[in-house]
PDB file of N, CA and C in Angstrom:
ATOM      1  N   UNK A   1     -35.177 -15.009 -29.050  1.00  0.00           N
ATOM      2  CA  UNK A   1     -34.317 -14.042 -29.698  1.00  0.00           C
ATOM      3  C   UNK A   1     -33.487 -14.761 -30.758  1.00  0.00           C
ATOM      4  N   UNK A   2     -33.289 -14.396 -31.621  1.00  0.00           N
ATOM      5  CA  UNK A   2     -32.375 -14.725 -32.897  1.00  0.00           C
ATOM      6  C   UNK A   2     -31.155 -14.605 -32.977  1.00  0.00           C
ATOM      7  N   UNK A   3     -30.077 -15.708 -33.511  1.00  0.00           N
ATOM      8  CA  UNK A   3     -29.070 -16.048 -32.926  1.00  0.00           C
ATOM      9  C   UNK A   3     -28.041 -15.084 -33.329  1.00  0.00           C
ATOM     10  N   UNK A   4     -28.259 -13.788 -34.213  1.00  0.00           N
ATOM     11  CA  UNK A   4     -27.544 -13.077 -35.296  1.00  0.00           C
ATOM     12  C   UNK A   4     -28.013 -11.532 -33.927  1.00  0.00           C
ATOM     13  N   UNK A   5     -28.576 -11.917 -33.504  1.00  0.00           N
ATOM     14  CA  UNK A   5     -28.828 -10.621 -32.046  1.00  0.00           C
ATOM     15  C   UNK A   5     -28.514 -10.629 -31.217  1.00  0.00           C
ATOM     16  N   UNK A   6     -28.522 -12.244 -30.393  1.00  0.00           N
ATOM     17  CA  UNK A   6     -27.627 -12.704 -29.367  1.00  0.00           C
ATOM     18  C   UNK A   6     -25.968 -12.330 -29.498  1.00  0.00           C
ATOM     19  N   UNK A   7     -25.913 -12.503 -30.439  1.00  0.00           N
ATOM     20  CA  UNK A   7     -24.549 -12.476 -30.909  1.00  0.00           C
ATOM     21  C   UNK A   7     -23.949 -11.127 -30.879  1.00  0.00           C
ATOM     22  N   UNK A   8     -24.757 -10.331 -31.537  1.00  0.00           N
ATOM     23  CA  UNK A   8     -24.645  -8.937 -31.598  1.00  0.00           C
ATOM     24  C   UNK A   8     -24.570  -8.113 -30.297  1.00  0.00           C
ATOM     25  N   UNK A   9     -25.392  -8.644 -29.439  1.00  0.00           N
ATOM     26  CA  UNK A   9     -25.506  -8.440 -28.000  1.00  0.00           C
ATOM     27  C   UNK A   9     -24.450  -8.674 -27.362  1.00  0.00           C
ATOM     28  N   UNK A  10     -23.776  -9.833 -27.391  1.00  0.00           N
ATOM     29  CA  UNK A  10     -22.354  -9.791 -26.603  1.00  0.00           C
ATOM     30  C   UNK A  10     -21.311  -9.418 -27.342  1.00  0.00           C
ATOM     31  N   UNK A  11     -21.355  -9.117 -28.593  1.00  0.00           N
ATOM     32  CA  UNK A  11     -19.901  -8.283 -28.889  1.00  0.00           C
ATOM     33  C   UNK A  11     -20.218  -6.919 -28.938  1.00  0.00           C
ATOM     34  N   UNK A  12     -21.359  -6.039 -28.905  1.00  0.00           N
ATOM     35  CA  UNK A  12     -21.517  -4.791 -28.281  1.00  0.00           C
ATOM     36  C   UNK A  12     -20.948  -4.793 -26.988  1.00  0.00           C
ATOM     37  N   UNK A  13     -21.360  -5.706 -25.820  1.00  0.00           N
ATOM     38  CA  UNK A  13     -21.294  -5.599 -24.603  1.00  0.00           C
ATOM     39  C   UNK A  13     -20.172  -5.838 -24.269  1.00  0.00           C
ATOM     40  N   UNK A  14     -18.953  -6.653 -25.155  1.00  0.00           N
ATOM     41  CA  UNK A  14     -17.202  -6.612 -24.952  1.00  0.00           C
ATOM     42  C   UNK A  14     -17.106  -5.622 -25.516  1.00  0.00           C
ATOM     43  N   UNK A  15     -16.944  -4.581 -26.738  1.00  0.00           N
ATOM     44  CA  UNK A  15     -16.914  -3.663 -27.125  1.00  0.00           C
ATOM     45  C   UNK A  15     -16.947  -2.674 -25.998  1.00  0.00           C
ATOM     46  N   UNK A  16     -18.053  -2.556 -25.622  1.00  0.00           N
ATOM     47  CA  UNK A  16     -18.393  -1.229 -24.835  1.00  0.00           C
ATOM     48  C   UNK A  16     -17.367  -1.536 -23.314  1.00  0.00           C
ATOM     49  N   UNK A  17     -17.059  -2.794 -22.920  1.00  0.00           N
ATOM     50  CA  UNK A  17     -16.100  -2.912 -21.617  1.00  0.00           C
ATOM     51  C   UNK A  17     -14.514  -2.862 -21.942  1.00  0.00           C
ATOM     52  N   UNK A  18     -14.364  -3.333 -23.365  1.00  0.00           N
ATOM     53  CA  UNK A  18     -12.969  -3.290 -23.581  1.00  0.00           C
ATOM     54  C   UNK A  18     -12.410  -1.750 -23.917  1.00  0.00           C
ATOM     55  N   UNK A  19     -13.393  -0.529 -24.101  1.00  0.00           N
ATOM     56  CA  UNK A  19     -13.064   0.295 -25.033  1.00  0.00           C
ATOM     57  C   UNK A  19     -13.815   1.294 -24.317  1.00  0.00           C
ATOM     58  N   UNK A  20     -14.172   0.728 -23.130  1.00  0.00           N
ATOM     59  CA  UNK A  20     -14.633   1.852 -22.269  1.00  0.00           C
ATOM     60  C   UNK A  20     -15.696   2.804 -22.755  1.00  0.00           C
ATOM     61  N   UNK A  21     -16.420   2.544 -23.893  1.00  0.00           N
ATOM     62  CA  UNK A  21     -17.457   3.017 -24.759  1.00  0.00           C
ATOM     63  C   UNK A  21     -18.609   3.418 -24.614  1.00  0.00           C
ATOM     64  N   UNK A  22     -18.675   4.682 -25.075  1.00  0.00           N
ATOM     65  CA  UNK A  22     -20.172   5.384 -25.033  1.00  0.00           C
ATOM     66  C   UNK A  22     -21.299   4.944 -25.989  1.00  0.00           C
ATOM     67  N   UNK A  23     -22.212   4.928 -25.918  1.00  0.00           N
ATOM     68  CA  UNK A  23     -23.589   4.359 -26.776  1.00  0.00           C
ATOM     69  C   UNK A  23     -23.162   4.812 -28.059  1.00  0.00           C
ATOM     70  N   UNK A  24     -22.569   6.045 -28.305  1.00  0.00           N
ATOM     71  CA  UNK A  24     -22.725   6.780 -29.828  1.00  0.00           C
ATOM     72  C   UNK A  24     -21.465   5.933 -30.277  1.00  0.00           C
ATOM     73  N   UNK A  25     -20.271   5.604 -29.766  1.00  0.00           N
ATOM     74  CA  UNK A  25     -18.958   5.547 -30.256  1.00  0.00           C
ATOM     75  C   UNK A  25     -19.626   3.602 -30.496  1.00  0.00           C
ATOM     76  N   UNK A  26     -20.073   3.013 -30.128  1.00  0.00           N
ATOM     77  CA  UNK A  26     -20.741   1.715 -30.185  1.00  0.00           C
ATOM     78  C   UNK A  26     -21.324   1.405 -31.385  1.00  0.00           C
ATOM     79  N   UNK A  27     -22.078   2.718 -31.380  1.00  0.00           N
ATOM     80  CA  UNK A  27     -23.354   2.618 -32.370  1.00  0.00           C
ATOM     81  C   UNK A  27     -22.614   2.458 -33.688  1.00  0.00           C
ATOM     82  N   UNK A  28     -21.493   4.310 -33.879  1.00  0.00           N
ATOM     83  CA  UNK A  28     -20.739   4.242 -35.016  1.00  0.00           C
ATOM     84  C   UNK A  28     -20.458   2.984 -35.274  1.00  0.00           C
ATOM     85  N   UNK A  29     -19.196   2.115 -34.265  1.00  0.00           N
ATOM     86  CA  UNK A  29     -18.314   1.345 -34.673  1.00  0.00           C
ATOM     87  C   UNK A  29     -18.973   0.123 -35.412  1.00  0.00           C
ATOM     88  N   UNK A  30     -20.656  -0.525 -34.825  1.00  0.00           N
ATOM     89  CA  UNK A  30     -21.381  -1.630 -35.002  1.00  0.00           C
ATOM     90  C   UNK A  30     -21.970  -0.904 -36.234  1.00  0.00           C
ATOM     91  N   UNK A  31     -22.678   0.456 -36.851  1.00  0.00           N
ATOM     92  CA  UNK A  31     -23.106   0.808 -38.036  1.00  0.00           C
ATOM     93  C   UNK A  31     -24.743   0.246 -37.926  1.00  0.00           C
ATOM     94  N   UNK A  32     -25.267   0.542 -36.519  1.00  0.00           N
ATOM     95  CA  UNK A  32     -26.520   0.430 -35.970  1.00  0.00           C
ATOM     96  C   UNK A  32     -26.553   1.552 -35.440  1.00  0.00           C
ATOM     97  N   UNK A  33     -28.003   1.946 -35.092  1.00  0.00           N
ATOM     98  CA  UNK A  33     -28.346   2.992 -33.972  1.00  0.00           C
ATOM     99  C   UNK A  33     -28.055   3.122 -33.025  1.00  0.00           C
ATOM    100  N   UNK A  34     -28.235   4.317 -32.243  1.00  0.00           N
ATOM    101  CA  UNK A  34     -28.268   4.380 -31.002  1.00  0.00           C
ATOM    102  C   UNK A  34     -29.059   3.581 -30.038  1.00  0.00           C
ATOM    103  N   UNK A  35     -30.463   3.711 -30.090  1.00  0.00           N
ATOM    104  CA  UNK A  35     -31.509   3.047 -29.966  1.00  0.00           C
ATOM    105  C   UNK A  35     -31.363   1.858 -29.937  1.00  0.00           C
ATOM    106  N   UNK A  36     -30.760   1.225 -30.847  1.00  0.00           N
ATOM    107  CA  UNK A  36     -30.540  -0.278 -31.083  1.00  0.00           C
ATOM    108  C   UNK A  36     -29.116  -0.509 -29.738  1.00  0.00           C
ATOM    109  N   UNK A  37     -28.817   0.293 -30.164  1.00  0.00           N
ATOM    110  CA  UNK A  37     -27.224  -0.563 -28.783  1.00  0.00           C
ATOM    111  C   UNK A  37     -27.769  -0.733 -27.422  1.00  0.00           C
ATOM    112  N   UNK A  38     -28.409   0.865 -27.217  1.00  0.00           N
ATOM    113  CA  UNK A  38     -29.109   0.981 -25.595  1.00  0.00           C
ATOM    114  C   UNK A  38     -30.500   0.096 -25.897  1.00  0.00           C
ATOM    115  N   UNK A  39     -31.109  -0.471 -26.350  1.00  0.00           N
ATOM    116  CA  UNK A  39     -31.964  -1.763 -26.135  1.00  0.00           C
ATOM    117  C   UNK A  39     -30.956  -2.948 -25.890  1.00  0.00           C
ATOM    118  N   UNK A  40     -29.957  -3.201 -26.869  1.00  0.00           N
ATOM    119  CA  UNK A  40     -29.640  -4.269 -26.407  1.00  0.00           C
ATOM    120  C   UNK A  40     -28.790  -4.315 -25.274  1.00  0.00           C
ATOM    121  N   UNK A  41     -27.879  -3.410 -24.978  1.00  0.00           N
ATOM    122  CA  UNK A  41     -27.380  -3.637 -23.841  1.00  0.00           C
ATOM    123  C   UNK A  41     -27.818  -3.479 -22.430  1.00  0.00           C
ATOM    124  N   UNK A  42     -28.864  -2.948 -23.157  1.00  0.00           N
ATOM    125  CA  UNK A  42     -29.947  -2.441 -20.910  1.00  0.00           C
ATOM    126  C   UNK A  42     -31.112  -3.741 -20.911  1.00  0.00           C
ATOM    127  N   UNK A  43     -31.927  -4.083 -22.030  1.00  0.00           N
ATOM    128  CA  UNK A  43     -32.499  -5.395 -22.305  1.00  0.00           C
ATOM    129  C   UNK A  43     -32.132  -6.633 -22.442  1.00  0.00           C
ATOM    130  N   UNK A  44     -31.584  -6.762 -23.479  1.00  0.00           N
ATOM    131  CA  UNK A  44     -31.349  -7.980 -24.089  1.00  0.00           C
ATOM    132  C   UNK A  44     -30.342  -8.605 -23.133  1.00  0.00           C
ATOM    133  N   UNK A  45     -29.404  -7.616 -23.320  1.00  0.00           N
ATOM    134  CA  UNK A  45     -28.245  -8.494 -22.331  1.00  0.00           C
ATOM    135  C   UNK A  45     -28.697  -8.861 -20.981  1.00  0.00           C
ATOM    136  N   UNK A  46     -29.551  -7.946 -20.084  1.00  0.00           N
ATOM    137  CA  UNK A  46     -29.880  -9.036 -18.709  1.00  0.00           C
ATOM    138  C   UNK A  46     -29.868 -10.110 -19.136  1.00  0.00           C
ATOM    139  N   UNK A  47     -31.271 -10.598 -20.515  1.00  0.00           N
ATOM    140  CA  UNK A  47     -31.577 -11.760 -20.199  1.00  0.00           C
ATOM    141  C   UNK A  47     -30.315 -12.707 -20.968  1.00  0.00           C
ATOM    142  N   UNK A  48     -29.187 -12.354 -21.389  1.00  0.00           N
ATOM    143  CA  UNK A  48     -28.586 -12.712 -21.921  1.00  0.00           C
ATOM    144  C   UNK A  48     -27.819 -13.260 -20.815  1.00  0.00           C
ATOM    145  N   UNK A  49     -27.075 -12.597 -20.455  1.00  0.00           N
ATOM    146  CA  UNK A  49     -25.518 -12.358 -19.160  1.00  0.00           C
ATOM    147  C   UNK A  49     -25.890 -11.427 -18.204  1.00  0.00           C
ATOM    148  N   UNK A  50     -26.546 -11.817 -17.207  1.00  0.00           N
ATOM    149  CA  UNK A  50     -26.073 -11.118 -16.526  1.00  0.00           C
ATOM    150  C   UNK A  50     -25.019 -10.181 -15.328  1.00  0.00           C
ATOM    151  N   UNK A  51     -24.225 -11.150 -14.999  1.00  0.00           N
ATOM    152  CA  UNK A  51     -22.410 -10.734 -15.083  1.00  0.00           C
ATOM    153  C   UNK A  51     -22.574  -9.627 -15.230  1.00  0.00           C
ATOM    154  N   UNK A  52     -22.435 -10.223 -17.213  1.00  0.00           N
ATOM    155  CA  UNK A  52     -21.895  -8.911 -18.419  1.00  0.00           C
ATOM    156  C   UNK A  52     -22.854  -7.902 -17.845  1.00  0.00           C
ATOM    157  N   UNK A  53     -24.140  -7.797 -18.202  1.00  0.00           N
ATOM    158  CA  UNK A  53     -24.725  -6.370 -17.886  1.00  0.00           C
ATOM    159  C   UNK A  53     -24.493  -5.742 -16.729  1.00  0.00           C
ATOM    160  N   UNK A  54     -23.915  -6.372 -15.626  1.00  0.00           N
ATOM    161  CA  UNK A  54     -23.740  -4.943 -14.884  1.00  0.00           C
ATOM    162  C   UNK A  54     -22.162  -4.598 -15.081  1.00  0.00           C
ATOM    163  N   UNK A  55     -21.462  -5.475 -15.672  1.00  0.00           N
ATOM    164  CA  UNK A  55     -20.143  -4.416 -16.074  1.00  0.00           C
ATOM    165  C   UNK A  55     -20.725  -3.056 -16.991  1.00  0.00           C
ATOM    166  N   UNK A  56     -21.032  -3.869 -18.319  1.00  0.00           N
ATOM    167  CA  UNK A  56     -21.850  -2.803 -19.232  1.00  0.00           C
ATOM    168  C   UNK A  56     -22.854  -1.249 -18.501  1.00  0.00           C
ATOM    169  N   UNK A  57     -23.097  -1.516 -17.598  1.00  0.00           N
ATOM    170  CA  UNK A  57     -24.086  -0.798 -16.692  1.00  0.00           C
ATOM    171  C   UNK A  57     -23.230  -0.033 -15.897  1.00  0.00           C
ATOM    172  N   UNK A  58     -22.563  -0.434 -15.305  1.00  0.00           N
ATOM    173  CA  UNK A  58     -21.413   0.159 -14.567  1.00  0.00           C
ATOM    174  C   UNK A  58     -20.743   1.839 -15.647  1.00  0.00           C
ATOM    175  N   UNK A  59     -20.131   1.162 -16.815  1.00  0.00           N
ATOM    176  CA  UNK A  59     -19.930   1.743 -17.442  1.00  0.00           C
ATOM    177  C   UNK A  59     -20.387   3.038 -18.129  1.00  0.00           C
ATOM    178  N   UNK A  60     -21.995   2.110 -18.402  1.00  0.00           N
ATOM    179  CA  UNK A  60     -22.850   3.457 -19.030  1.00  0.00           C
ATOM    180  C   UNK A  60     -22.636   4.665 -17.960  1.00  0.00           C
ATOM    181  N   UNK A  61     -22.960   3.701 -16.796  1.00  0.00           N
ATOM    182  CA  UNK A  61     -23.708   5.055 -15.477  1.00  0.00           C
ATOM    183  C   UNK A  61     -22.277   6.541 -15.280  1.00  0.00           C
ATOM    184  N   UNK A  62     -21.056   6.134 -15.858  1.00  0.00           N
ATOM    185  CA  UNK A  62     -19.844   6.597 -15.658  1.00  0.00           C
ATOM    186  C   UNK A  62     -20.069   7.330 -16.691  1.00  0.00           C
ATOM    187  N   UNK A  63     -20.226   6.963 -17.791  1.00  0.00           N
ATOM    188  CA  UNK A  63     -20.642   8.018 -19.125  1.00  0.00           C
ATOM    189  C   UNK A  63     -21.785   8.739 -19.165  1.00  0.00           C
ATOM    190  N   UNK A  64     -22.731   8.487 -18.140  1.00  0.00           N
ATOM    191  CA  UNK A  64     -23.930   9.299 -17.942  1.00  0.00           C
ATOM    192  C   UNK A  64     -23.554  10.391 -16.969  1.00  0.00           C
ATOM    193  N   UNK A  65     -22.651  10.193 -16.009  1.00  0.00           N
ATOM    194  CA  UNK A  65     -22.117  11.190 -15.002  1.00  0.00           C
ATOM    195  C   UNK A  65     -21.365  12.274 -15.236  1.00  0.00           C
ATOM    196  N   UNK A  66     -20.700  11.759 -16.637  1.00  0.00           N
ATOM    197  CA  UNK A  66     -19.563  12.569 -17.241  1.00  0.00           C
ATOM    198  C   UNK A  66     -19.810  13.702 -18.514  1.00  0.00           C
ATOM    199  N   UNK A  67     -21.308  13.141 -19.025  1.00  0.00           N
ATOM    200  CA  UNK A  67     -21.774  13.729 -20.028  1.00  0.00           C
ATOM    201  C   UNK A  67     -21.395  15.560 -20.731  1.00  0.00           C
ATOM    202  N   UNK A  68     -22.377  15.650 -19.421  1.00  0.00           N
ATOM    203  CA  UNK A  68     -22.119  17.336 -19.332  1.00  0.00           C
ATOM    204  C   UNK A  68     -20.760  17.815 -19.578  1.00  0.00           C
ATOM    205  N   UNK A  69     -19.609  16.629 -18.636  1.00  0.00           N
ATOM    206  CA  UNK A  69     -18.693  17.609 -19.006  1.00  0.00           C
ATOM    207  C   UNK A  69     -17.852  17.597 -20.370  1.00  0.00           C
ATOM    208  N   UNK A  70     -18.155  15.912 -21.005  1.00  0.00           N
ATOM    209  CA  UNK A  70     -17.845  16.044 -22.384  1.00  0.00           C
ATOM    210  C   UNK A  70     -18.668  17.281 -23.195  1.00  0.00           C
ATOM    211  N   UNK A  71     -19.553  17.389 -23.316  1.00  0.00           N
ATOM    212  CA  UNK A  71     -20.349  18.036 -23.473  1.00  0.00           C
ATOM    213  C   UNK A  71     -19.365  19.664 -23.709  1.00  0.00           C
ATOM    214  N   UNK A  72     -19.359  20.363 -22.532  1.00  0.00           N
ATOM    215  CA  UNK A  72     -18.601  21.431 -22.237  1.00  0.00           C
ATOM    216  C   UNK A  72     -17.045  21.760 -22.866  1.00  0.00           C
ATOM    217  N   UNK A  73     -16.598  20.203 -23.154  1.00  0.00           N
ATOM    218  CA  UNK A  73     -15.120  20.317 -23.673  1.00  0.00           C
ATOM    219  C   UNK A  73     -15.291  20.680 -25.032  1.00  0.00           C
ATOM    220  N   UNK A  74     -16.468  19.754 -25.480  1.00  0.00           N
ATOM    221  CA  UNK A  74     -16.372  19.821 -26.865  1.00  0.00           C
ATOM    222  C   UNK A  74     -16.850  21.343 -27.577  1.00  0.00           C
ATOM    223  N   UNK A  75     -17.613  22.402 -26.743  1.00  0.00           N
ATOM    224  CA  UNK A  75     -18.378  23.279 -27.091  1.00  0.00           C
ATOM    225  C   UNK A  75     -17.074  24.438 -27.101  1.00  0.00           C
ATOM    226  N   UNK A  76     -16.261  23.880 -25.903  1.00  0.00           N
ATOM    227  CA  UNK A  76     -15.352  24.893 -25.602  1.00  0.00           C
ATOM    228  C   UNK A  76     -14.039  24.346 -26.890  1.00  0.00           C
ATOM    229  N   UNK A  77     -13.879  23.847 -27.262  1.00  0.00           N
ATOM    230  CA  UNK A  77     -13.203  23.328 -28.438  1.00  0.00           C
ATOM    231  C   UNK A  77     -13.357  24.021 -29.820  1.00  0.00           C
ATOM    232  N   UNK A  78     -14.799  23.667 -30.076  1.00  0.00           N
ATOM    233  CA  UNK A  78     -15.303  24.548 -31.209  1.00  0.00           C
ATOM    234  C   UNK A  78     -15.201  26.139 -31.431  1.00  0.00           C
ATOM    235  N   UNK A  79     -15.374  26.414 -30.088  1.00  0.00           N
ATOM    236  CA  UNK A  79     -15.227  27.583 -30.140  1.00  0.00           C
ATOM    237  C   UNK A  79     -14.037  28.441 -30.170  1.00  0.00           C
ATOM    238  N   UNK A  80     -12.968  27.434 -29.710  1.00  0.00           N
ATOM    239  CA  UNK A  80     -11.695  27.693 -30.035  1.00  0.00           C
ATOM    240  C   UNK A  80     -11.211  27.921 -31.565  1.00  0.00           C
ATOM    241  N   UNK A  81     -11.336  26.768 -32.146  1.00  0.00           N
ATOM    242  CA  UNK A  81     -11.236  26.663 -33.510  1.00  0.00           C
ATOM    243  C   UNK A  81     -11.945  27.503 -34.483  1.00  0.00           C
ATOM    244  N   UNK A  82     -12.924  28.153 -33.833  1.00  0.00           N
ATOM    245  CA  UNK A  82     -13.325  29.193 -34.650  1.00  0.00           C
ATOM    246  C   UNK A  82     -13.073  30.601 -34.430  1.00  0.00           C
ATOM    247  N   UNK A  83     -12.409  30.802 -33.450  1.00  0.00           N
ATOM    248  CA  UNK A  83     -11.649  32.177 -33.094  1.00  0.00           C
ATOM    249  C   UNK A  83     -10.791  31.808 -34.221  1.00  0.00           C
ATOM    250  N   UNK A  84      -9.703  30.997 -33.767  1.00  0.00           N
ATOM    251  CA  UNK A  84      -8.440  30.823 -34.579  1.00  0.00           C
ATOM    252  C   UNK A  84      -8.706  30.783 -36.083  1.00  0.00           C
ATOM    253  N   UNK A  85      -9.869  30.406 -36.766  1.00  0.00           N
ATOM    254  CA  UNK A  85     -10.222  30.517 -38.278  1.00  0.00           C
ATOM    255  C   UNK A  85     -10.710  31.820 -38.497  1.00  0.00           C
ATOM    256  N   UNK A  86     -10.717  32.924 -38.156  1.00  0.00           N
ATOM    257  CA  UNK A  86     -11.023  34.111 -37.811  1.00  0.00           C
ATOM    258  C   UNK A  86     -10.126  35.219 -38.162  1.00  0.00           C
TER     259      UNK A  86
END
């Protein structure tokens, strides 16, 4: 692996533990894909740290549990804001 990925790999993977971070809010902040964060942090990083990946893992699985209900806030949000522009 290339040392400009390695690299990239563990400051995604402090990123996402310091900031409690979802794949998308990652992706924005690094100005990579989605795709690209969740490879490196479910791949790369085992073989990197593994420690780090199961904090990182820990984390995801908490944002995977919670989805739906972000999900629901945000729908119910919009829909607020568009009564009120109404």
């Amino acid at each position: 692996m290339k040392d400009y990925i390695e690299h990239r790999v563990i400051e995604l993977a402090n990123y996402i533990i310091d900031n409690n971070s979802t794949v998308r809010a990652a992706a924005k902040e690094f100005h990579i894909s989605k795709s690209t964060v969740h490879k490196d942090v479910t791949e790369r990083l085992q073989k990197l740290n593994s420690e780090l990946s199961k904090n990182v893992s820990d984390i995801l699985n908490v944002n995977k549990s919670e989805r739906h209900i972000r999900g629901g806030i945000a729908t119910k949000e919009k829909y607020k804001k568009l009564r009120t522009n109404t």
